[in-house]
N, C-alpha and C. Protein backbone atom coordinates (compact mmCIF):
# COMPACT_ATOMS: atom_id res chain seq x y z
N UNK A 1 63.57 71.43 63.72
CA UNK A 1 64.18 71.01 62.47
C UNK A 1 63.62 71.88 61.35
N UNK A 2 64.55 72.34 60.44
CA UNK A 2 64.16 72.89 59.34
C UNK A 2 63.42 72.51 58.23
N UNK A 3 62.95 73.17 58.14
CA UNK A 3 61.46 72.40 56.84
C UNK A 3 62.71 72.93 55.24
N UNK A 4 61.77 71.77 54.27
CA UNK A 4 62.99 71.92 52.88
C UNK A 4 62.83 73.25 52.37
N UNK A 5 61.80 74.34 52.53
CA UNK A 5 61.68 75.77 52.27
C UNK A 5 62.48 76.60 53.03
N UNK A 6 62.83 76.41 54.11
CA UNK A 6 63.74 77.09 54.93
C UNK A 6 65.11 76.30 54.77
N UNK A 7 65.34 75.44 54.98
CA UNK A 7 67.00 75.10 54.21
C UNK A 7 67.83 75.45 53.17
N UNK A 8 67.14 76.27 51.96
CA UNK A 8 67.54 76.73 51.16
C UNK A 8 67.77 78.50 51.43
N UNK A 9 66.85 78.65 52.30
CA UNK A 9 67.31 80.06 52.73
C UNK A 9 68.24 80.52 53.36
N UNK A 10 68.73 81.92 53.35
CA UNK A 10 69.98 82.00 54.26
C UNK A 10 69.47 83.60 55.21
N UNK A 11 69.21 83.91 55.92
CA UNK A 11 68.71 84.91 56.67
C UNK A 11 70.32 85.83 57.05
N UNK A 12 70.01 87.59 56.45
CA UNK A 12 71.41 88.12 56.85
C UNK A 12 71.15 89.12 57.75
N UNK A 13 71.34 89.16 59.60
CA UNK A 13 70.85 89.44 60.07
C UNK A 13 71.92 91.36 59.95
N UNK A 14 71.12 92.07 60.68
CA UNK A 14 71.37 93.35 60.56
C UNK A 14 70.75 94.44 59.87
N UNK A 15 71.43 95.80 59.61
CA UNK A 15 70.46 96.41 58.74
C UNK A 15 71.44 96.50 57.40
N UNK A 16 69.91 96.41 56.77
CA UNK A 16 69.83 96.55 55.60
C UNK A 16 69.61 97.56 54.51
N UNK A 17 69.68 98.16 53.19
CA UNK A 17 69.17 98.92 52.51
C UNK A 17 68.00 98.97 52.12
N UNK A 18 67.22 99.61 52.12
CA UNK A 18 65.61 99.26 51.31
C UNK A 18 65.76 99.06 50.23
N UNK A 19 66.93 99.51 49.17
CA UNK A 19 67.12 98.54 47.91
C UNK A 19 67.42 97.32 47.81
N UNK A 20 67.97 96.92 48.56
CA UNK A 20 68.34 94.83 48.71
C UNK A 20 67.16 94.25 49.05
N UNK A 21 65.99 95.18 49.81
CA UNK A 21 64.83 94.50 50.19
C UNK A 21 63.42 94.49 49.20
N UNK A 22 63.83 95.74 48.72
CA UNK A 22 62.26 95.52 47.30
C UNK A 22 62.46 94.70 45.98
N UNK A 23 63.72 93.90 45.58
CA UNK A 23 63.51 93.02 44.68
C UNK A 23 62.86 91.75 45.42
N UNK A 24 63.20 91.25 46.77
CA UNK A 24 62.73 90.30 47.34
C UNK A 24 60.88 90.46 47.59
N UNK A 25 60.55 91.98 47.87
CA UNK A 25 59.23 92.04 47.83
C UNK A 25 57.82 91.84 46.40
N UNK A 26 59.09 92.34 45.98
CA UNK A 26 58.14 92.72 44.39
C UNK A 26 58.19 91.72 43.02
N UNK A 27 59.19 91.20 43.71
CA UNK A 27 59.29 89.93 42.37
C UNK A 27 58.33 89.05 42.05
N UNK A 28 57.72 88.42 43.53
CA UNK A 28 56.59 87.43 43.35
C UNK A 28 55.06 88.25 43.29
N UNK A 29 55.44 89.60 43.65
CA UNK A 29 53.95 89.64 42.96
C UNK A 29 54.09 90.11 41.49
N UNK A 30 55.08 90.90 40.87
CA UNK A 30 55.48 91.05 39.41
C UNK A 30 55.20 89.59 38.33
N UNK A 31 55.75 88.87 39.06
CA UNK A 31 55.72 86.99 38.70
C UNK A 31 54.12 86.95 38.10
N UNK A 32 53.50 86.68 39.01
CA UNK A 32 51.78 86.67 39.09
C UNK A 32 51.67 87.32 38.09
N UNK A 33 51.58 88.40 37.78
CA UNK A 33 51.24 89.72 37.10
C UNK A 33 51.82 89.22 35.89
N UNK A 34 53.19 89.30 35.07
CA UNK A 34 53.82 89.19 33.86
C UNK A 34 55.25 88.60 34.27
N UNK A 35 55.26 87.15 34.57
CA UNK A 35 56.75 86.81 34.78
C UNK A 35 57.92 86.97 33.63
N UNK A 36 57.67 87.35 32.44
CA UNK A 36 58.47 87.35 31.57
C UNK A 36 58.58 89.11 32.09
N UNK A 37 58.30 89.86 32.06
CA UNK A 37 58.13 91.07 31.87
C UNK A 37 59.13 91.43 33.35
N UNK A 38 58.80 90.76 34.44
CA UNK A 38 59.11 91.10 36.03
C UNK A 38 60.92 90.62 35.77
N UNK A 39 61.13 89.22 35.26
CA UNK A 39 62.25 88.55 34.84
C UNK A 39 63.51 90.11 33.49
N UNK A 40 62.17 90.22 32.91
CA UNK A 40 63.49 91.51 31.99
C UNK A 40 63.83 92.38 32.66
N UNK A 41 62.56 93.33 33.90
CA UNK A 41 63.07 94.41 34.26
C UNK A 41 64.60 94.13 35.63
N UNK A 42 64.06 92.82 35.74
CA UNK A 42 65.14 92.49 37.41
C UNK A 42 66.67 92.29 36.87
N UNK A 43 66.57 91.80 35.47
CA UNK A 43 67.40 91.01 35.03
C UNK A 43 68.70 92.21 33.68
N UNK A 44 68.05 93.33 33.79
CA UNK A 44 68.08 93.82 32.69
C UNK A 44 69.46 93.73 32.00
N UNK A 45 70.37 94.29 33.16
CA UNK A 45 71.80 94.65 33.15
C UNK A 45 72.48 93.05 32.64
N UNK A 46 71.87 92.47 32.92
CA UNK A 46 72.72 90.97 32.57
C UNK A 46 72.31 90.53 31.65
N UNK A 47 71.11 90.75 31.04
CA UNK A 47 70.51 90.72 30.09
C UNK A 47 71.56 91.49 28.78
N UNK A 48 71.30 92.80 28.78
CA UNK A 48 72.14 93.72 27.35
C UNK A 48 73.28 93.49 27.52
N UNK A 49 73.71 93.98 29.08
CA UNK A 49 75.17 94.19 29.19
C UNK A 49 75.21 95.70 29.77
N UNK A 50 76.54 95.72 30.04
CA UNK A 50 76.28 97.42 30.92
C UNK A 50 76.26 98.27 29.98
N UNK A 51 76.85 98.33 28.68
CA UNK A 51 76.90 99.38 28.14
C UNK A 51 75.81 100.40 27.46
N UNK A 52 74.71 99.19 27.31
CA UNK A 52 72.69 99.39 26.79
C UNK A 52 72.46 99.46 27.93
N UNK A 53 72.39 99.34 28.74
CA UNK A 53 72.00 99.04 30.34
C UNK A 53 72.01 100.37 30.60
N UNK A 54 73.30 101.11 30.65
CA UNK A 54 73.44 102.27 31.16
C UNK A 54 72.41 103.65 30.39
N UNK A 55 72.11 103.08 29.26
CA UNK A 55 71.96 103.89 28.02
C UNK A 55 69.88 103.94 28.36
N UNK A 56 69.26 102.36 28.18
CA UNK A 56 68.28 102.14 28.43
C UNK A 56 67.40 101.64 29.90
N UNK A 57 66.12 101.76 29.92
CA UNK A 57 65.75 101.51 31.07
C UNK A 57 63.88 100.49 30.50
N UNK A 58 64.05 99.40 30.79
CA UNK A 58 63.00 98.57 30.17
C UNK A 58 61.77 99.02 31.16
N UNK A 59 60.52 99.75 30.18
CA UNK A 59 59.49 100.29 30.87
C UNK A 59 58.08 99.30 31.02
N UNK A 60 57.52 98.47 30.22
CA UNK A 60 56.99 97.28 30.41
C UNK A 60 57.09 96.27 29.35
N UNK A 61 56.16 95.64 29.64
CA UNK A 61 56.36 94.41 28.65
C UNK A 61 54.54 94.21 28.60
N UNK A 62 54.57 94.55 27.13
CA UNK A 62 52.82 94.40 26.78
C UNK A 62 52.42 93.21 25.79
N UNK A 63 52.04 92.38 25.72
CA UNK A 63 51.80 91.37 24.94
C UNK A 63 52.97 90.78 24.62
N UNK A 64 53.67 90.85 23.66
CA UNK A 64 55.02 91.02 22.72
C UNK A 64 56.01 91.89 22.46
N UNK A 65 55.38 93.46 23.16
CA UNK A 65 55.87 94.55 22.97
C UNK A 65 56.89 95.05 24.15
N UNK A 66 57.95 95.30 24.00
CA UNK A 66 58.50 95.67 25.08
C UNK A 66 59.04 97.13 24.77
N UNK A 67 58.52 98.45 25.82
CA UNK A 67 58.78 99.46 25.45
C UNK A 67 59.92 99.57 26.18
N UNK A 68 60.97 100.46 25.69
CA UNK A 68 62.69 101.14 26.25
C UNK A 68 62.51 102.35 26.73
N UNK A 69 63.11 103.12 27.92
CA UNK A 69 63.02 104.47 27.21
C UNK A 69 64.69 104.55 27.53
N UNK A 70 64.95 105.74 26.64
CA UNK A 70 66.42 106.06 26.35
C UNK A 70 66.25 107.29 25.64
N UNK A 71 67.32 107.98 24.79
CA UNK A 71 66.91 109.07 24.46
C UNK A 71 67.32 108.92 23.20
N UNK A 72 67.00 109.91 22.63
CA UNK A 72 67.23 110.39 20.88
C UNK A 72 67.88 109.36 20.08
N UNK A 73 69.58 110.28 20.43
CA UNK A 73 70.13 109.27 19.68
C UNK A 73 69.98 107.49 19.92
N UNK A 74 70.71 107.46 20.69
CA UNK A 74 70.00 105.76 21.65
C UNK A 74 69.31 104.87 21.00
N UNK A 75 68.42 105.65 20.38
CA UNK A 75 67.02 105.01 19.71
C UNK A 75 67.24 104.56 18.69
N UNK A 76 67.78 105.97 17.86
CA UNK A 76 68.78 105.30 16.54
C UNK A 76 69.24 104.23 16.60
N UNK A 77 70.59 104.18 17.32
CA UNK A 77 71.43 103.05 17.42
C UNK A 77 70.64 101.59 17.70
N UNK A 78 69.76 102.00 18.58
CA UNK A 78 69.47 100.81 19.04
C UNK A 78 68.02 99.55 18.06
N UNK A 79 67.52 100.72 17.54
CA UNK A 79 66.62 100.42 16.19
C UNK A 79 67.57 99.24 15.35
N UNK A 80 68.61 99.70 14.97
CA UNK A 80 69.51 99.04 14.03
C UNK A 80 70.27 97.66 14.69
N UNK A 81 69.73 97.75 16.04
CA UNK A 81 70.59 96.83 16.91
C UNK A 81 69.12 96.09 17.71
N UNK A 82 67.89 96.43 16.63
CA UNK A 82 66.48 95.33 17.39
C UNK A 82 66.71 93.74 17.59
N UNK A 83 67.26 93.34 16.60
CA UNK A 83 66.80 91.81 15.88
C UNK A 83 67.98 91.16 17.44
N UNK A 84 69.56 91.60 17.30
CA UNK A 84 70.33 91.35 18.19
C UNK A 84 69.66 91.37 19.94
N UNK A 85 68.84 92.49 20.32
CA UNK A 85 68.35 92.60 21.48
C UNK A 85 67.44 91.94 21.83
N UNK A 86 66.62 91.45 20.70
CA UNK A 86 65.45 90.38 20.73
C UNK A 86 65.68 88.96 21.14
N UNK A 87 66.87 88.84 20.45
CA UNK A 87 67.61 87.36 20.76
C UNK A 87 68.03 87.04 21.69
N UNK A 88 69.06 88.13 22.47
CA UNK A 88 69.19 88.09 23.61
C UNK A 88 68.34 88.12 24.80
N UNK A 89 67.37 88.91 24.54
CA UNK A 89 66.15 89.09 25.68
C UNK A 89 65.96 87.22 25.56
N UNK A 90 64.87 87.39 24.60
CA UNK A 90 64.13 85.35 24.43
C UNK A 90 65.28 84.51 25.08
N UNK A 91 66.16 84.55 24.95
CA UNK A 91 67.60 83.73 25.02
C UNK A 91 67.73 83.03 26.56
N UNK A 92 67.22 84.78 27.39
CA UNK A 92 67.43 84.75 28.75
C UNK A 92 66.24 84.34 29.16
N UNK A 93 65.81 84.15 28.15
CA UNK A 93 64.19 84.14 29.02
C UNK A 93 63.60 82.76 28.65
N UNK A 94 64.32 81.88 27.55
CA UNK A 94 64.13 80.41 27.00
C UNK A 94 62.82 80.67 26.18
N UNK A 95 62.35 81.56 26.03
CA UNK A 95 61.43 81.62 25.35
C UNK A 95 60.90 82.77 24.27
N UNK A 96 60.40 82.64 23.55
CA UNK A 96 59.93 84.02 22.12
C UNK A 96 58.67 84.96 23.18
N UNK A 97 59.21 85.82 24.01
CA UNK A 97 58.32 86.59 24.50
C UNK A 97 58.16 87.97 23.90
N UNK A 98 59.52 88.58 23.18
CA UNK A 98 59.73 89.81 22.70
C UNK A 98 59.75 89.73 21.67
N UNK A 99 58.77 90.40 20.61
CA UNK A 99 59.11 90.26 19.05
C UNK A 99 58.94 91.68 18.60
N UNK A 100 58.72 92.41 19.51
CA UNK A 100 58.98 93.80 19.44
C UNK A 100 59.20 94.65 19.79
N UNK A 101 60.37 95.91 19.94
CA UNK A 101 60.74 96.80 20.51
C UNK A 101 60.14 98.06 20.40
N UNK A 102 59.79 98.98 21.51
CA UNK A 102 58.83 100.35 21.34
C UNK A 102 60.10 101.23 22.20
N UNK A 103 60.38 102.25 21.48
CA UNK A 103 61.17 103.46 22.06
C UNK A 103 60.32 104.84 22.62
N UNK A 104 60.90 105.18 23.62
CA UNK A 104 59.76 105.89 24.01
C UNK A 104 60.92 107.06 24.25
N UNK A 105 61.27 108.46 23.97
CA UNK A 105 62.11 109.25 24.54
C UNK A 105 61.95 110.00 26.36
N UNK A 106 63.34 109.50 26.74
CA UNK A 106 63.14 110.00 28.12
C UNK A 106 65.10 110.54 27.96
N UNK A 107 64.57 112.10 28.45
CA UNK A 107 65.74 112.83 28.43
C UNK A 107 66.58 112.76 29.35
N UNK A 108 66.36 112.12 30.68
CA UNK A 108 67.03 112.03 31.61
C UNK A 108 68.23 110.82 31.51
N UNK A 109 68.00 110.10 30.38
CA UNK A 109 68.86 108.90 29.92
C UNK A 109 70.30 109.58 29.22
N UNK A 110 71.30 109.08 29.83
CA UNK A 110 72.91 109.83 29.56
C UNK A 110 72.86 109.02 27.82
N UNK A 111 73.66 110.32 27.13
CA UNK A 111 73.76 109.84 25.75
C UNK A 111 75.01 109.16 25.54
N UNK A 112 75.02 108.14 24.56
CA UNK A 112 75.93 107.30 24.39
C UNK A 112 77.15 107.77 23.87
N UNK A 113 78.45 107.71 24.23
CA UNK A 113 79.48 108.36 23.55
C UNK A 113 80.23 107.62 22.39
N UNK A 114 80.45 108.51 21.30
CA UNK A 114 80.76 107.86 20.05
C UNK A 114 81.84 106.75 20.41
N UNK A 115 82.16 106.14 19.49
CA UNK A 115 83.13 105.17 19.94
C UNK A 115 84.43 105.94 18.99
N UNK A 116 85.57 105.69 20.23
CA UNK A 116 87.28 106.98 19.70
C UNK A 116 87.08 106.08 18.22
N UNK A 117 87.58 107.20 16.98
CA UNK A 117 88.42 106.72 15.97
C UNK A 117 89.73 105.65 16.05
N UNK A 118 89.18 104.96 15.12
CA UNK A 118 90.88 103.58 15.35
C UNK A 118 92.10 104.61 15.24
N UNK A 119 93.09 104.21 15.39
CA UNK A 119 94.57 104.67 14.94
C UNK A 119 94.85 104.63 13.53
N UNK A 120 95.57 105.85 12.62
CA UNK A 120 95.59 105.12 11.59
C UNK A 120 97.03 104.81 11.67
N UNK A 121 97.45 104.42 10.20
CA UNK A 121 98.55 103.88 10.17
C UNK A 121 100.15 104.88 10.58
N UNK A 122 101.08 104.16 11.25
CA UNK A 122 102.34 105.15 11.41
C UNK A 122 102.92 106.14 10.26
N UNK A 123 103.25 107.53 11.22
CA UNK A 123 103.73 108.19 10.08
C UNK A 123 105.31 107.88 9.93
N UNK A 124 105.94 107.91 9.08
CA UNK A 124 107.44 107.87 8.59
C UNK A 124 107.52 109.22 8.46
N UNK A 125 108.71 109.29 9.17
CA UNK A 125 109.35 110.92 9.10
C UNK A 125 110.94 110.35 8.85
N UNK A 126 111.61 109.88 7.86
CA UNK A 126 112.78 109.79 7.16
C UNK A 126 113.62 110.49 7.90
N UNK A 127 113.18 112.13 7.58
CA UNK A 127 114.83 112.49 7.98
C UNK A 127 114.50 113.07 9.36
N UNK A 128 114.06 112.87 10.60
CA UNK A 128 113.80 113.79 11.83
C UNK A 128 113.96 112.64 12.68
N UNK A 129 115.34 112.70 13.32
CA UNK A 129 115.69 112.09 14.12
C UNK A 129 114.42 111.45 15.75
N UNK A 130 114.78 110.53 16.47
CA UNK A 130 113.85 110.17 17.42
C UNK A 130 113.87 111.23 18.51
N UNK A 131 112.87 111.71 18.92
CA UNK A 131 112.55 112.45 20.13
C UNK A 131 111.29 112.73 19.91
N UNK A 132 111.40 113.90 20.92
CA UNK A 132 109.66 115.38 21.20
C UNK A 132 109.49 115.40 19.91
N UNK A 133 110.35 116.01 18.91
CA UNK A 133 110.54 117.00 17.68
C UNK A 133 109.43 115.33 16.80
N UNK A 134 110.22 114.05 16.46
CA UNK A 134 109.47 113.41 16.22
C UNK A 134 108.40 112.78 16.74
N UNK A 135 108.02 112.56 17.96
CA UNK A 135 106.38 112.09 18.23
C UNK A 135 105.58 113.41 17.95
N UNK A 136 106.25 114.57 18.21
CA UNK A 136 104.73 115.94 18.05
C UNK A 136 104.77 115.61 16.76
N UNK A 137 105.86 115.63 15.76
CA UNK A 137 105.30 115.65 13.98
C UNK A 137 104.21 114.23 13.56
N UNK A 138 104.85 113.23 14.30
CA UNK A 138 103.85 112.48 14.01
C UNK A 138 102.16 112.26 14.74
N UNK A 139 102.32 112.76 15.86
CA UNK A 139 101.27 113.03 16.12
C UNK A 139 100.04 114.25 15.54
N UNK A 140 100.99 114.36 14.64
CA UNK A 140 100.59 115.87 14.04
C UNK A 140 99.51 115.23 13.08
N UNK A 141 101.10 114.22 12.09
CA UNK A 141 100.65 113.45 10.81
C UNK A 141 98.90 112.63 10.87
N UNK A 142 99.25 111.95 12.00
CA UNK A 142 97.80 111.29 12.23
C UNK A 142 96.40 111.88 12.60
N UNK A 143 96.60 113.20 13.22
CA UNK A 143 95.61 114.01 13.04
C UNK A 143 95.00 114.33 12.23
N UNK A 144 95.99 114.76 11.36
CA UNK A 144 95.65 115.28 10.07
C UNK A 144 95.22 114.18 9.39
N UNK A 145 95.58 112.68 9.00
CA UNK A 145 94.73 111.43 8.19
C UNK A 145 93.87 111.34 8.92
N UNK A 146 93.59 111.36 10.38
CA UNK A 146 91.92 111.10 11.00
C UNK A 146 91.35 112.30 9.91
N UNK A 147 91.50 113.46 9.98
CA UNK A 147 90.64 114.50 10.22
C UNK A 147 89.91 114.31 8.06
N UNK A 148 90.81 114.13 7.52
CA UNK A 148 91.25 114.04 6.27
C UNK A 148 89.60 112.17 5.90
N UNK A 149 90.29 111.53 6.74
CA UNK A 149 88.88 110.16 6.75
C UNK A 149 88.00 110.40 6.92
N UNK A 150 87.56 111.36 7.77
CA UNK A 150 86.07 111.83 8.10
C UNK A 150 85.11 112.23 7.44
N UNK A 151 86.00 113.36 6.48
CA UNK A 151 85.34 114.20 5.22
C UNK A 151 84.87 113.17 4.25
């Protein structure tokens, strides 16, 4: 008969990856060590979201301090986006463990791509009947108001 520690388990027999097997190894001794800290790095992606996720990589967790590394720009952005990441970290974690973010540059981190310009508004072309002749002019028109917003 199964004991209540083994009933909750589910054993998947075959082979396996050595990546499916070192979160199961390393968690409980990470736990011991800094469970808030072991909980951000396992958790990270569900934590930010993929799009910081992809960008950052959580390097430890020291007192209160939790260092990132990511690169250059990254840092920028993400400076301006502390107070939001803080909330979310504690949030996941039920508790005020992070009250501060440390950036550390690591170049191997892919840089974030700007986000496309909105659309601006339709051009009116009065007298140029519908076709090619009118989507290239208007596609023309809106180029030219992006390019014209920027300055």
């Amino acid at each position: 008969m199964a004991t209540d520690d083994e009933a909750g388990k589910r054993h998947v027999w075959g082979p396996r990856t050595v990546g499916a097997l070192v979160p199961g190894l390393t968690r409980p001794v990470f736990r011991k060590r800094s469970p808030a800290g072991a909980q951000v790095l396992a958790d990270w992606d569900t934590i930010v979201g993929p799009a910081i996720a992809a960008i950052t990589t959580p390097r430890r967790l020291s007192g209160t301090t939790l260092t990132l590394a990511c690169n250059g720009p990254a840092a920028m952005e993400l400076q301006h986006a502390a107070s939001e990441l803080m909330a979310r970290i504690n949030g996941h974690l039920g508790r005020i463990a992070v009250e501060q973010l440390r950036f550390v540059q690591d170049r191997t981190m892919p840089v974030p791509r700007p986000l496309p310009a909105p659309p601006g508004p339709p051009v009116v072309l009065p007298g140029v009947p519908a076709g090619p002749l009118h989507d290239a002019l208007a596609a023309l028109g809106q180029a030219v108001a992006r390019s014209a917003r920027r300055r």
